[in-house]
Protein backbone atom coordinates (compact mmCIF):
# COMPACT_ATOMS: atom_id res chain seq x y z
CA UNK A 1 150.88 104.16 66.73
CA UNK A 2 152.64 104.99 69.85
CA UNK A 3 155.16 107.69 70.41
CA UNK A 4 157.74 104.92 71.08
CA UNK A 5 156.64 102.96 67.90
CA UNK A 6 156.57 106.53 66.01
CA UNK A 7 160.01 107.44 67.49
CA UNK A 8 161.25 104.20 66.13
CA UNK A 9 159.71 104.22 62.67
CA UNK A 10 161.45 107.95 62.64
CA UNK A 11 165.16 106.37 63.33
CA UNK A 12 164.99 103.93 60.94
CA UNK A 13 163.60 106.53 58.39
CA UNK A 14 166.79 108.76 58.89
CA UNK A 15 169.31 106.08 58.85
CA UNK A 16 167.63 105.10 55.55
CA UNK A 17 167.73 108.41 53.91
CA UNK A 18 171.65 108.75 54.75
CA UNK A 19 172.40 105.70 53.32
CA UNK A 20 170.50 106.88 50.36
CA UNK A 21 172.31 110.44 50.39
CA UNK A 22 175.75 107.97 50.71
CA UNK A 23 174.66 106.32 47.72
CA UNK A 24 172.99 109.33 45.57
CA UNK A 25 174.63 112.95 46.79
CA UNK A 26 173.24 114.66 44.18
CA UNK A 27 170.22 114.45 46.59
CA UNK A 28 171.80 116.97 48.99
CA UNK A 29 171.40 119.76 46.40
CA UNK A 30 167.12 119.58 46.96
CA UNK A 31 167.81 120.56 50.79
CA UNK A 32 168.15 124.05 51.85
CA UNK A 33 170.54 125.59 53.92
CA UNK A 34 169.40 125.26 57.43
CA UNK A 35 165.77 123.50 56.24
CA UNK A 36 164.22 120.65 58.71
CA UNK A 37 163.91 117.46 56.87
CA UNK A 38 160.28 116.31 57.20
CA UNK A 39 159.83 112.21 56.14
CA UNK A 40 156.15 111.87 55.02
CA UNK A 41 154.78 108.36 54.29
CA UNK A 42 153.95 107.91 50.77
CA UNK A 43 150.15 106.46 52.10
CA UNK A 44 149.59 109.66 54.17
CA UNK A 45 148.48 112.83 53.43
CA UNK A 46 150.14 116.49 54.52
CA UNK A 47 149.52 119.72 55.20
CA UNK A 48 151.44 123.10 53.98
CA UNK A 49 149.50 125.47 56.31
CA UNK A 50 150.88 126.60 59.92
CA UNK A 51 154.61 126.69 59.04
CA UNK A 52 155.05 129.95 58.72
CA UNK A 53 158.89 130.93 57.25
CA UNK A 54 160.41 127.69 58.17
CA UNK A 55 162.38 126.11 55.72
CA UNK A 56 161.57 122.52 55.05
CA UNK A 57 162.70 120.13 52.53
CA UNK A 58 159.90 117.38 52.62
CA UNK A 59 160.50 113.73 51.08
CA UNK A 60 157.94 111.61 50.70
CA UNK A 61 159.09 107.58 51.68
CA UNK A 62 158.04 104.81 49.55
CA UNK A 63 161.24 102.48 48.45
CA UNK A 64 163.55 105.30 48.30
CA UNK A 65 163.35 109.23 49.33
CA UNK A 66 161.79 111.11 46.94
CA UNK A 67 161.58 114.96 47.04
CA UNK A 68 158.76 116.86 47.53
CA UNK A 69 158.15 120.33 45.89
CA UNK A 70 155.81 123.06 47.96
């Protein structure tokens, strides 16, 4: 994938998550104050490690966004 294809895949995964959060706000109670949202595809795999105390509210993207507990 390039960056400009990854860039792109990233847009369209944020524009579908607010539409989702327009639709379902109940979904902006699983994000933390001040956490980074991190989109992971539901056919790859992730990694915890390395993040040190950064807050991040992970949602793993299939149909809709669906939260991911660490």
């Amino acid at each position: 994938m390039t960056k400009k294809e990854y860039m792109e895949r990233n847009i369209g995964m944020t524009f579908d998550f607010i539409r989702q959060m327009v639709d379902k706000p109940e979904i902006l109670d699983t994000i933390t104050n001040g956490a980074e949202l991190d989109f992971i595809d539901k056919d790859l795999p992730f990694k915890t490690k390395g993040q040190g105390k950064k807050k991040i509210a992970r949602y793993k993207v299939e149909h809709v966004f669906e939260p991911i507990k660490s």
